[in-house]
N, C-alpha and C. Protein backbone atom coordinates (compact mmCIF):
# COMPACT_ATOMS: atom_id res chain seq x y z
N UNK A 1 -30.27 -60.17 50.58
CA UNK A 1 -29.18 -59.76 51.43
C UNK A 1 -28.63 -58.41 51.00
N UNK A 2 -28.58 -58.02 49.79
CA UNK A 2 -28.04 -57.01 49.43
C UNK A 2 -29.04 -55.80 50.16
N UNK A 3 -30.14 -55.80 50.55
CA UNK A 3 -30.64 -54.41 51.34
C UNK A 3 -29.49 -54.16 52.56
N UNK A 4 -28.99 -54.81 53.02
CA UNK A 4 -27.93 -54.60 54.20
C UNK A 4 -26.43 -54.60 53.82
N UNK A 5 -26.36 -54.42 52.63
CA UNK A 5 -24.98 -53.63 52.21
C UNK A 5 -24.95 -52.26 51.39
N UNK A 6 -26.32 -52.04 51.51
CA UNK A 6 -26.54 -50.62 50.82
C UNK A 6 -25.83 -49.80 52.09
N UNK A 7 -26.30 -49.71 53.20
CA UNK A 7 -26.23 -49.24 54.26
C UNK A 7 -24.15 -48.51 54.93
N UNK A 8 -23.51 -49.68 54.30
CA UNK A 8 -21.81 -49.54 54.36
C UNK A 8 -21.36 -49.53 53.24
N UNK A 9 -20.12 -49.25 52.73
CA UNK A 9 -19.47 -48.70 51.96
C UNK A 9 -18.98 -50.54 51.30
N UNK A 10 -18.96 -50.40 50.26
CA UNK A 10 -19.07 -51.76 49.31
C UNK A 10 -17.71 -52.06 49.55
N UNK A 11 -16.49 -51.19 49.58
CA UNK A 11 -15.09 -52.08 49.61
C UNK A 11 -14.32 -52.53 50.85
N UNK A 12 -15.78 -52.52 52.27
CA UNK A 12 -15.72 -53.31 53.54
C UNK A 12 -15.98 -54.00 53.36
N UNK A 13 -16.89 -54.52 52.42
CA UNK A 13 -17.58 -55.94 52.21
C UNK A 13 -16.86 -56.85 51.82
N UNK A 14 -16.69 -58.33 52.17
CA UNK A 14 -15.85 -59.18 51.59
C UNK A 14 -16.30 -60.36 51.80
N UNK A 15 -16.17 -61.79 50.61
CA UNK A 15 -16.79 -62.69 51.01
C UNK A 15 -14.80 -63.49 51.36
N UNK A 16 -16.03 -64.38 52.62
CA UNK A 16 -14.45 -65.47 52.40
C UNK A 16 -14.86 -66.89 52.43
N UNK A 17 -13.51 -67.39 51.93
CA UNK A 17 -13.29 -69.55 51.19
C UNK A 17 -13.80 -69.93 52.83
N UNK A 18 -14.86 -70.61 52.31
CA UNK A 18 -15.34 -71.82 53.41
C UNK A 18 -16.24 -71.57 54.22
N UNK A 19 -16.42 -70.07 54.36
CA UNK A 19 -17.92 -69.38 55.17
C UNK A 19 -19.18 -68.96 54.45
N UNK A 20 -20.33 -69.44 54.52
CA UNK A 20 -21.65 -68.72 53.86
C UNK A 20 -21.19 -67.13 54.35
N UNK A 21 -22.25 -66.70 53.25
CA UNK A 21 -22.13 -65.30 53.51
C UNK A 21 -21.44 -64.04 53.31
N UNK A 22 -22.04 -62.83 53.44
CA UNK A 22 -21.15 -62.04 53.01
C UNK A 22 -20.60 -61.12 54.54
N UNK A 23 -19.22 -60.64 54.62
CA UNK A 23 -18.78 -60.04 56.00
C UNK A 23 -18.29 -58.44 55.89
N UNK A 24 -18.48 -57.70 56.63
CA UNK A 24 -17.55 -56.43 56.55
C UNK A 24 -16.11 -56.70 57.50
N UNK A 25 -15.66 -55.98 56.71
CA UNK A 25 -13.87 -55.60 57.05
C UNK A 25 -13.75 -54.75 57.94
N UNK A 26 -13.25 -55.24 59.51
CA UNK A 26 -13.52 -54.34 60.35
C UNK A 26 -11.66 -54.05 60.54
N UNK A 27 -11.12 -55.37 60.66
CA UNK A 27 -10.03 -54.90 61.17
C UNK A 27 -9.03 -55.71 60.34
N UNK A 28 -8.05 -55.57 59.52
CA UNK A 28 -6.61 -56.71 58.85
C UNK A 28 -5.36 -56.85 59.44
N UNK A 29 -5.27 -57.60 59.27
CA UNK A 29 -3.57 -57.96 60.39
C UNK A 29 -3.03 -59.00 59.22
N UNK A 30 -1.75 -59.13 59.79
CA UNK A 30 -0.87 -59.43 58.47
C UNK A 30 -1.04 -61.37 58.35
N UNK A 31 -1.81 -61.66 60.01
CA UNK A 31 -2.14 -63.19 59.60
C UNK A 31 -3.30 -63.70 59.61
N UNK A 32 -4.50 -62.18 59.10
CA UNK A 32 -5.86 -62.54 59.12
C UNK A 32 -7.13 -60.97 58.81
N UNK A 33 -8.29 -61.55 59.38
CA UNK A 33 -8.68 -60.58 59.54
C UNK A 33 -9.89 -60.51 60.44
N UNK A 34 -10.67 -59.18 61.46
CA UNK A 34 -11.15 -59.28 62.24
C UNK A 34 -12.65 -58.93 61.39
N UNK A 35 -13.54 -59.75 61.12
CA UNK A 35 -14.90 -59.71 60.31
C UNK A 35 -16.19 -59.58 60.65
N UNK A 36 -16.91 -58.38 60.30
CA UNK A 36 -18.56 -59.49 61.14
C UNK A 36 -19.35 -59.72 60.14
N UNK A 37 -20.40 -60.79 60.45
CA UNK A 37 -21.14 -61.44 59.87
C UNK A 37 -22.29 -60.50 59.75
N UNK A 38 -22.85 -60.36 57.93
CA UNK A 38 -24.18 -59.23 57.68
C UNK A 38 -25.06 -60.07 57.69
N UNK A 39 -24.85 -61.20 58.13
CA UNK A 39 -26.17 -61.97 58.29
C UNK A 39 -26.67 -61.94 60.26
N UNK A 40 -25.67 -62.31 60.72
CA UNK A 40 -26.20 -62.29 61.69
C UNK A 40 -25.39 -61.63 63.21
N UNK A 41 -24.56 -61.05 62.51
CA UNK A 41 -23.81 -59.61 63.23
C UNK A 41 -22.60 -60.23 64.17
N UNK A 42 -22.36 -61.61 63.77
CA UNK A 42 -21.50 -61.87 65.09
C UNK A 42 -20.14 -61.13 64.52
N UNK A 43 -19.52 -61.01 65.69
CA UNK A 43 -17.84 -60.66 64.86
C UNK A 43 -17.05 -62.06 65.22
N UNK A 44 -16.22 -61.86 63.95
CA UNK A 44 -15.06 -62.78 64.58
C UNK A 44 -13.67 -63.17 63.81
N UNK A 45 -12.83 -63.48 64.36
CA UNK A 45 -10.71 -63.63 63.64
C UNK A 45 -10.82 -64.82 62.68
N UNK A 46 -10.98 -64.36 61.47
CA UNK A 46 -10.52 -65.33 60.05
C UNK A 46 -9.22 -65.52 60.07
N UNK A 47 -8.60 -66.35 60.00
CA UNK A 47 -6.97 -66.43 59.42
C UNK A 47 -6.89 -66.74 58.10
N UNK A 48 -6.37 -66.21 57.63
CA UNK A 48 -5.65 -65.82 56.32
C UNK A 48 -4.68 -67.29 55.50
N UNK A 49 -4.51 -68.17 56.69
CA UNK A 49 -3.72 -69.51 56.11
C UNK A 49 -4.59 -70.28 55.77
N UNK A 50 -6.04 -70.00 56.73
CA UNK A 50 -6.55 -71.27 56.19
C UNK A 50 -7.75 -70.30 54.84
N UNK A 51 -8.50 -69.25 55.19
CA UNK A 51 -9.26 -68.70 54.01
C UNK A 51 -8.73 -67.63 53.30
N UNK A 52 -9.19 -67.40 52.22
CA UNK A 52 -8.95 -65.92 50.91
C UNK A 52 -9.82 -65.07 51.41
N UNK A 53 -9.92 -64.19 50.93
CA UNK A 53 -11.32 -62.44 51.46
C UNK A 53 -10.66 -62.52 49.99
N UNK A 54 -11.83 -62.45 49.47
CA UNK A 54 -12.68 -61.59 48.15
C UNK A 54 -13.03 -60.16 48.58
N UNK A 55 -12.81 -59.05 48.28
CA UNK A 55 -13.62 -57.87 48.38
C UNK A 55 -14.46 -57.73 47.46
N UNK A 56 -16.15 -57.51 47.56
CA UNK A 56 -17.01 -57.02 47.16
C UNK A 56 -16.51 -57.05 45.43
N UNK A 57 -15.69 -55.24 45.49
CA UNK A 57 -15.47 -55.05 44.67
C UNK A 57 -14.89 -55.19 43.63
N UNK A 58 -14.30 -56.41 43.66
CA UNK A 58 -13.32 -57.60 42.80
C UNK A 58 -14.05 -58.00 42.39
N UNK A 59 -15.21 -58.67 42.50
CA UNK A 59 -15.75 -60.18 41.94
C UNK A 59 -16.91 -59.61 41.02
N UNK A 60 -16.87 -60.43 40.10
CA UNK A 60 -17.24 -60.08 38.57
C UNK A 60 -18.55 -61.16 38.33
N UNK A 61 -19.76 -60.63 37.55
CA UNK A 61 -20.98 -61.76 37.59
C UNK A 61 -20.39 -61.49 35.83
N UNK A 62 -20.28 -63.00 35.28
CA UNK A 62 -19.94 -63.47 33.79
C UNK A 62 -21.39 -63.32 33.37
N UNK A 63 -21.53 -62.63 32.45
CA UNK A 63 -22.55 -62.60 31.33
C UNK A 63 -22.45 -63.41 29.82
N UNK A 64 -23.25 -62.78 28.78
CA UNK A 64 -22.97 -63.34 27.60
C UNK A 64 -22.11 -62.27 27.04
N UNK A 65 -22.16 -61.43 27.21
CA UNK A 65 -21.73 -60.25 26.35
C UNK A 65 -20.21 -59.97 27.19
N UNK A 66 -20.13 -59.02 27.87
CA UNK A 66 -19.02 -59.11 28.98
C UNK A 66 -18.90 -59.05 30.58
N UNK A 67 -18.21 -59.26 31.38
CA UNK A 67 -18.33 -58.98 32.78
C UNK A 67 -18.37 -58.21 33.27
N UNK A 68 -19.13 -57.85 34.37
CA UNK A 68 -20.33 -56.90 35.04
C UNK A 68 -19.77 -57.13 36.06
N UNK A 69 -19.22 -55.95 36.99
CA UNK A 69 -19.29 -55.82 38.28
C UNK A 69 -20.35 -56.10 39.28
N UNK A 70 -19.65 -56.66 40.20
CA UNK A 70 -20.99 -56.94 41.09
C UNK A 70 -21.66 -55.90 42.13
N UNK A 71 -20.39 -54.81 42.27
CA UNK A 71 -21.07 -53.60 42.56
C UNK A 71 -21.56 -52.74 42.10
N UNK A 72 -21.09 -52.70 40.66
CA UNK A 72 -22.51 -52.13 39.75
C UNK A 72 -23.61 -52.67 39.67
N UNK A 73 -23.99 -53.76 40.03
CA UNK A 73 -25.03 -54.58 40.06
C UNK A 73 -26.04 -53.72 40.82
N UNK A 74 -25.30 -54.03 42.24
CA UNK A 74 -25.79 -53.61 43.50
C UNK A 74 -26.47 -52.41 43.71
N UNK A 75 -24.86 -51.40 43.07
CA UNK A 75 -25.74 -50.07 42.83
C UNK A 75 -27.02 -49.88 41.77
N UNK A 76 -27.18 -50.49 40.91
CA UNK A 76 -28.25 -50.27 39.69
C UNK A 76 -29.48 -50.95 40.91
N UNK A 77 -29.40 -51.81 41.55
CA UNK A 77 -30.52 -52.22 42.02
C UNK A 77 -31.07 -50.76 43.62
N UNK A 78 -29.90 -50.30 43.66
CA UNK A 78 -30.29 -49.17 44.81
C UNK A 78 -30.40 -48.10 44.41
N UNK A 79 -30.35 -48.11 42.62
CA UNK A 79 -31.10 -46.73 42.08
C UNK A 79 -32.59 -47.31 41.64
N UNK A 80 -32.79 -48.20 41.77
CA UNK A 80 -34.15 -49.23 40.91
C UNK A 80 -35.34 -48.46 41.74
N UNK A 81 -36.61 -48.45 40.55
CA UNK A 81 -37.36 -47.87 41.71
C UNK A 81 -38.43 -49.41 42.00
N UNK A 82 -37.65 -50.06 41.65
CA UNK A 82 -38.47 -51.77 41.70
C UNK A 82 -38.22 -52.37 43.04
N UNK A 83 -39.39 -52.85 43.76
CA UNK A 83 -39.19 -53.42 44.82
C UNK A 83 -37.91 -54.49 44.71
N UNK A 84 -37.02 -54.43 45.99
CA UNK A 84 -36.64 -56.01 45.97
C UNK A 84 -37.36 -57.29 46.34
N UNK A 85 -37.13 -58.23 45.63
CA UNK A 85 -37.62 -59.33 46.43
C UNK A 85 -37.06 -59.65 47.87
N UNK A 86 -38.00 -60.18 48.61
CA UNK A 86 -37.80 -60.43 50.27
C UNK A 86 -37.09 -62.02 49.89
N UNK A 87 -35.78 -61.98 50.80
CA UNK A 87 -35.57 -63.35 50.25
C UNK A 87 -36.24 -64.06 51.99
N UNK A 88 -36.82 -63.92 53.11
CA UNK A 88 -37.99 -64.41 54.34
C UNK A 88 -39.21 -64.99 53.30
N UNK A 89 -39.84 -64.12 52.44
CA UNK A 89 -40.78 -64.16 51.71
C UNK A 89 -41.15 -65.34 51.12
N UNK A 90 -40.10 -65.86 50.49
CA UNK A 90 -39.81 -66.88 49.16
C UNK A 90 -39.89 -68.31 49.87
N UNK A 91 -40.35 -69.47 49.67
CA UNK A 91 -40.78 -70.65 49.77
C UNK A 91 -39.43 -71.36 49.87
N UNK A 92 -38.81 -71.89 50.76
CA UNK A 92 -38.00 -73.10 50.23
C UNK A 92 -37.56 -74.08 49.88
C-alpha cells in the first residue's frame, strides 16, 4: 500500500479507529472529517464522536533500540533502490 502514498504529501494521510486502511485528509470540520479511501478511492464524512484520525506522521513503529517514525520508514523505502513487494502478488 505504501506505493500510493508516495504520490501525496504524508501529513494528508491518516489512519482512523474502526476503518481498515489508510485515508487522505481532504476536508476537517470541527465534528469530523471529509476522507477518501487509498484503497479504493471512495470519499466519505467520518465523525469525530464516534472515530480518532491518527496522522501518518504521529505514529511510531516500536523497535528494540528506539522508535522509528513511520514516515521515515516510508521515505527510506522511496529512496530504496529495492523492489517493493506486490502485496496482489503474495498468496493468502
Amino acid at each position: 500500500m505504501s506505493h500510493k502514498i508516495i504520490s501525496m504529501e504524508y501529513n494528508k494521510v491518516i489512519a482512523v479507529t474502526g476503518l481498515p486502511g489508510l485515508f487522505e485528509l481532504l476536508s476537517s470540520k470541527t465534528d469530523g472529517a471529509i476522507v477518501r479511501s487509498l484503497d479504493d478511492k471512495s470519499t466519505r464524512f467520518v465523525s469525530s464522536r464516534i472515530h480518532n484520525f491518527s496522522h501518518l506522521e504521529s505514529i511510531e513503529i516500536y523497535t528494540v533500540r528506539e522508535n522509528v517514525n513511520l514516515v521515515d520508514i516510508l521515505k527510506a523505502m522511496e529512496g530504496s533502490s529495492e523492489k517493493l513487494p506486490d502485496d496482489k502478488a503474495m498468496p493468502p
